[in-house]
Protein backbone atom coordinates (compact mmCIF):
# COMPACT_ATOMS: atom_id res chain seq x y z
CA UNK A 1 -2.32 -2.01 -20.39
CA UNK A 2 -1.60 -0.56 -17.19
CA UNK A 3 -2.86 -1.86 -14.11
CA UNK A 4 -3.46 1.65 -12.11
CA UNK A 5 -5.03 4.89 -13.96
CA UNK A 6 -5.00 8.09 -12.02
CA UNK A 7 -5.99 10.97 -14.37
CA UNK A 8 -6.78 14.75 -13.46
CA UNK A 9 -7.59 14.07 -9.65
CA UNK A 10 -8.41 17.13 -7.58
CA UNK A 11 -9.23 16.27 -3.83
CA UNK A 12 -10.20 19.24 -1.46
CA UNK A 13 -10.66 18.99 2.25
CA UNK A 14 -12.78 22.20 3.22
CA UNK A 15 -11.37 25.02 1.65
CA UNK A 16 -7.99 23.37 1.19
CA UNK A 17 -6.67 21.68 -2.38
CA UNK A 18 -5.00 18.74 -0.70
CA UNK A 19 -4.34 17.79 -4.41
CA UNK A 20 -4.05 19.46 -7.49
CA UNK A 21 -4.96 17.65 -11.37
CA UNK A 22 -2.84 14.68 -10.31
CA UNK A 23 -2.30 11.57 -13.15
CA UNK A 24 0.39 9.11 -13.44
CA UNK A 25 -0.40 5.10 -14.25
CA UNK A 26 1.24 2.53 -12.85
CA UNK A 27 2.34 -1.32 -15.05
CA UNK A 28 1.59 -3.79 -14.00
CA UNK A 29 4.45 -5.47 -11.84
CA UNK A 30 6.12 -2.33 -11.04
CA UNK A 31 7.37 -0.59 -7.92
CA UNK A 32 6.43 2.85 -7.57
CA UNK A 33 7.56 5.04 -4.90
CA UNK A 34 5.24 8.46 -3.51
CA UNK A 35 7.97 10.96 -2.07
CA UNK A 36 7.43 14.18 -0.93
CA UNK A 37 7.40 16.04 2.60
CA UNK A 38 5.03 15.74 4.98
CA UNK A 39 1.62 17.11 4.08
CA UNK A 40 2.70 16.82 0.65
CA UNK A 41 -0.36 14.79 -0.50
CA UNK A 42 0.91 11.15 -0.27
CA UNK A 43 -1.55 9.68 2.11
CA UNK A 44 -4.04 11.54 0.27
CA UNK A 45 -3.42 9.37 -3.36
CA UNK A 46 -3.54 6.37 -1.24
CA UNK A 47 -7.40 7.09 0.65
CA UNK A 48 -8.24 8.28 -2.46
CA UNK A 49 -7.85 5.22 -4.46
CA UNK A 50 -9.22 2.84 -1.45
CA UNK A 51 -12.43 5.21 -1.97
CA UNK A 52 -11.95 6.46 1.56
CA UNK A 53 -11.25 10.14 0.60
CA UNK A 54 -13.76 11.90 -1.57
CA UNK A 55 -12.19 13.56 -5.00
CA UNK A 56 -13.59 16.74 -6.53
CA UNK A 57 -12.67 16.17 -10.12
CA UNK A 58 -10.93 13.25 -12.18
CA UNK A 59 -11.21 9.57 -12.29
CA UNK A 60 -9.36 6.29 -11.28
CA UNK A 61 -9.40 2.61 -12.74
CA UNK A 62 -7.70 -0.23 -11.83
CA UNK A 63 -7.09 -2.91 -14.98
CA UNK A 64 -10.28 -0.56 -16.68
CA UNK A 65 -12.58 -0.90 -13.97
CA UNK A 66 -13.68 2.27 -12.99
CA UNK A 67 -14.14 3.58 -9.35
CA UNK A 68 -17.01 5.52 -9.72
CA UNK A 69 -18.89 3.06 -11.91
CA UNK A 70 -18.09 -0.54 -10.25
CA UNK A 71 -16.78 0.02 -7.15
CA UNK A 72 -16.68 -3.51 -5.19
CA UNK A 73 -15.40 -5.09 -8.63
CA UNK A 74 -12.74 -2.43 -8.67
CA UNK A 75 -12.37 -2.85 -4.93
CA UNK A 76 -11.41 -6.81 -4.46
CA UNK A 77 -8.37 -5.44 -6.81
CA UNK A 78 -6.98 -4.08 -4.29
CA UNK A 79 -5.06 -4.58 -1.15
CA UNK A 80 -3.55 -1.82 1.53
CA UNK A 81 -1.40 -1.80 4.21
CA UNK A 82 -1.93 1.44 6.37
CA UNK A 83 0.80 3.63 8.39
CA UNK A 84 -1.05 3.02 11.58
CA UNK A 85 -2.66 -0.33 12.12
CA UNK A 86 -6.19 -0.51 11.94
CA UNK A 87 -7.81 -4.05 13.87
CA UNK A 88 -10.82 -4.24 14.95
CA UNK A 89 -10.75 -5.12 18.90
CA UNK A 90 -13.10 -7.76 19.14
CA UNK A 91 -11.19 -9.78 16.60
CA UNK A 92 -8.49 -12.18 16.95
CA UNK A 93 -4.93 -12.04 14.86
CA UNK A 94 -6.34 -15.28 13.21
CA UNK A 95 -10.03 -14.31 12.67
CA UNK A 96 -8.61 -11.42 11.06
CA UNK A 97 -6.80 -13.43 8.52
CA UNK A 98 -10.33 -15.07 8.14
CA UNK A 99 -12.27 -12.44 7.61
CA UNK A 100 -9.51 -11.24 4.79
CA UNK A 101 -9.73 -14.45 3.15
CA UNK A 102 -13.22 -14.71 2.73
CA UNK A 103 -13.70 -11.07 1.87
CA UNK A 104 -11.29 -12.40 -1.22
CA UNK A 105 -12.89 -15.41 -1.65
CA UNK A 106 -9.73 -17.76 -1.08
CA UNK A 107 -10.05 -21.42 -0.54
CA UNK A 108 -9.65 -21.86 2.79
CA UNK A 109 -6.87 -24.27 2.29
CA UNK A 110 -5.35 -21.71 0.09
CA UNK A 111 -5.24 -19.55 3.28
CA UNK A 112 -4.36 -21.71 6.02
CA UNK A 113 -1.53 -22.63 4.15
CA UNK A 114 -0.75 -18.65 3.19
CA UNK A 115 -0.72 -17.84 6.94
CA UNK A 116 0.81 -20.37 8.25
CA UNK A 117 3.77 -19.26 6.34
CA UNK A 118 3.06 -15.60 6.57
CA UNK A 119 3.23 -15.86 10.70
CA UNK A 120 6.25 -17.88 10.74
CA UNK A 121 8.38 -15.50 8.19
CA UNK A 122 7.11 -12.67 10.84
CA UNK A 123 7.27 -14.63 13.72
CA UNK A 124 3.92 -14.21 14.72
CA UNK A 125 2.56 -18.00 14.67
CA UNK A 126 2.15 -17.98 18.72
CA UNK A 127 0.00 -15.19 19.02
CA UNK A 128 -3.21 -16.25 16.52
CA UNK A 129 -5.43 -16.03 19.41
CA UNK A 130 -4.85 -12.97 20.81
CA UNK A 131 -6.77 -9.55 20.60
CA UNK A 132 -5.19 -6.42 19.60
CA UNK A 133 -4.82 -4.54 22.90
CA UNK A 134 -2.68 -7.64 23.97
CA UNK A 135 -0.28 -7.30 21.01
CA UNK A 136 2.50 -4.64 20.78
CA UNK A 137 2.29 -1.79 17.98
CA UNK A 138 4.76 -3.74 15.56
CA UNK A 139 3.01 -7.20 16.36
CA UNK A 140 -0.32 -5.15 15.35
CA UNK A 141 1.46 -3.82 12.39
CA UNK A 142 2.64 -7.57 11.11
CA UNK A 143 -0.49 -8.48 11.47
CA UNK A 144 -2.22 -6.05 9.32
CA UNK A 145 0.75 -6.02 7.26
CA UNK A 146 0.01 -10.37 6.45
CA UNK A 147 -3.61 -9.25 6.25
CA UNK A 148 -2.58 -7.10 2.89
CA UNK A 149 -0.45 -10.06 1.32
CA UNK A 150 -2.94 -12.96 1.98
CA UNK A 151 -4.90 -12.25 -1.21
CA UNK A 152 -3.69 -12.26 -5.10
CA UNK A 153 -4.82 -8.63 -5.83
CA UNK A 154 -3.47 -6.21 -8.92
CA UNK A 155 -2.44 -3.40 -6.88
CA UNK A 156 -0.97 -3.69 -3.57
CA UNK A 157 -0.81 0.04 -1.83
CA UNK A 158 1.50 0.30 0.82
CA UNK A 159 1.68 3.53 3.40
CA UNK A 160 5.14 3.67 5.12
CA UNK A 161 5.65 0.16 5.08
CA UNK A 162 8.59 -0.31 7.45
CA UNK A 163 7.42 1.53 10.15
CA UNK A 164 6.79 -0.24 13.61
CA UNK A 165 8.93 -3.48 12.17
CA UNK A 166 12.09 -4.52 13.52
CA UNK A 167 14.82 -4.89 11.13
CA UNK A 168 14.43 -8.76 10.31
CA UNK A 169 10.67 -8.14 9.51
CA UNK A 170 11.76 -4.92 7.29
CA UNK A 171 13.64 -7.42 5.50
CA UNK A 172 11.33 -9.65 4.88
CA UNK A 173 8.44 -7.34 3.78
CA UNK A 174 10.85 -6.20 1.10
CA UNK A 175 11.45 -9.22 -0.33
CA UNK A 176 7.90 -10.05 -0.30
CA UNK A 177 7.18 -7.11 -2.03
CA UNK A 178 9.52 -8.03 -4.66
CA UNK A 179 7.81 -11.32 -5.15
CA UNK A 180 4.83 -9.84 -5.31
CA UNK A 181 5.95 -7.26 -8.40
CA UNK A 182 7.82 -10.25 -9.95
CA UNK A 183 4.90 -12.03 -10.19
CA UNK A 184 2.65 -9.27 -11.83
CA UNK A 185 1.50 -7.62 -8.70
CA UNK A 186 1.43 -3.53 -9.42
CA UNK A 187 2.75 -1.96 -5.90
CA UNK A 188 2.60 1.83 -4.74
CA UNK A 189 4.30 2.67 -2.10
CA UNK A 190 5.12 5.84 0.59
CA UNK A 191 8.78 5.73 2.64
CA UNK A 192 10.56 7.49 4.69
CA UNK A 193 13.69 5.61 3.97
CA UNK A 194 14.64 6.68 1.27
CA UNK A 195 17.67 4.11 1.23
CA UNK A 196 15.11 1.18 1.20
CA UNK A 197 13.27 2.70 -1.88
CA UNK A 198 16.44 3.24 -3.67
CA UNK A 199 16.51 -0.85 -4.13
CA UNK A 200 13.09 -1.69 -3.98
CA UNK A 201 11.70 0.64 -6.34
CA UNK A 202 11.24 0.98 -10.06
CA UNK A 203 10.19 4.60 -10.22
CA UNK A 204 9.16 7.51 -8.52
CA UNK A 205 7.04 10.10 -8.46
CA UNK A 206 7.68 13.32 -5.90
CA UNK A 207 4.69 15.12 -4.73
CA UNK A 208 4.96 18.86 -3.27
CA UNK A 209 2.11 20.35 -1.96
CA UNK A 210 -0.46 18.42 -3.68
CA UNK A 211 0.99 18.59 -7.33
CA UNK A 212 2.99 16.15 -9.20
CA UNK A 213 6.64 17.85 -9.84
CA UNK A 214 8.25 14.99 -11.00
CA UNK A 215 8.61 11.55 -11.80
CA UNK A 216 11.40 8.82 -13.23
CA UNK A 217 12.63 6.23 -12.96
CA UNK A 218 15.35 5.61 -9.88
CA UNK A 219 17.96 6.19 -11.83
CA UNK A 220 18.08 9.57 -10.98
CA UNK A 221 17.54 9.01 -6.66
CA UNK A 222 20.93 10.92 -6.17
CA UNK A 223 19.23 13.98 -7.57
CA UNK A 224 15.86 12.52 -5.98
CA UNK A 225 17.77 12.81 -2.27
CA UNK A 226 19.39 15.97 -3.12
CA UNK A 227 16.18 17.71 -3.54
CA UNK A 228 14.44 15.78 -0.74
CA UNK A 229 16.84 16.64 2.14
CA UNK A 230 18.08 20.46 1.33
């Protein structure tokens, strides 16, 4: 059974079709890549699955739970890590791992231990008590980017995922994701760098201008990065 179904979706903003009778599913433990140009509809698929964009037409359900019928149980399936950090100011780095964990219900041990880890890999582990507007934009992104992988969730959505991290963190996050797909989490993902994607991804599927033109597996990037850059 796949973990991700995204049949027929039609989202318009205004007058505009930002997307147009959209599907594709996504197994469970795979990699899949969004690519397209800018404005092409990636960010779209990715609000539109957290429940933050409104669709027209078509449905979406993760492991059968449907969006429309059982949201928060369809919901606490899923984990995102946005393009442009989003913290709430009044928070700390570590109360926002707390608040994460408990919106999952992890054992608090469970959690302690996860980001205690998690801040170390990212070298983060000395700033727990500070407040957003004290931390830079990639020490912001890290630490929405740990909030994401704290919880065990069946689809992990990811939204330019390398952006704002230094090289040694854009390492790291990659091999995390791989751990996470090797061990049954579903990932969708958005990039840029197309070079990254090449290794880390199982398929593809290229968006342009709110339609699905294509999808495979990355077999065929070559003629993926052909298209992409003329």
């Amino acid at each position: 059974m796949d973990t991700l179904q995204f049949q027929d979706v039609c989202v318009n903003i205004g007058e505009n079709t930002i997307l147009k009778d959209v599907s594709f599913s996504l197994g469970k433990g795979y990699i899949v890549a969004l690519i397209g140009h800018n404005g092409a509809g990636k960010s779209t698929i990715m609000k539109t699955i957290m429940g933050w964009q409104e669709k027209r037409d078509g449905s979406i359900s993760i492991n059968s739970i449907n969006q429309d019928e059982s949201f928060l149980a369809y919901k606490k399936q899923i984990a995102y890590i946005p393009e442009e950090p989003f913290l709430l100011s009044e928070l700390t780095a570590m109360q926002h791992f707390q608040l994460y964990g408990q919106s999952y219900g992890l054992d608090e041990q469970e959690l302690m231990e996860k980001v205690e880890h998690l801040t170390k890999l990212f070298e983060i582990n000395d700033k727990l008590n500070e407040y957003p507007e004290s931390l830079s934009k990639g020490m912001r992104q890290k630490v929405q980017t740990i909030c994401a992988l704290l919880p065990e969730v069946a689809l992990l959505l990811i939204d330019e995922p390398f952006m704002g991290l230094d090289i040694h963190a854009a390492n790291d996050l990659e091999r995390l994701i791989k751990n996470k797909a090797n061990s049954g989490t579903s990932i969708l993902l958005t990039s840029h760098q197309l070079e990254r994607v090449e290794d880390l991804a199982d398929k593809y599927l290229m968006l342009h201008k709110g339609e699905l033109i294509e999808h495979g597996d990355m077999k065929s990037f070559e003629k993926l990065t052909r298209r992409t850059t003329e």
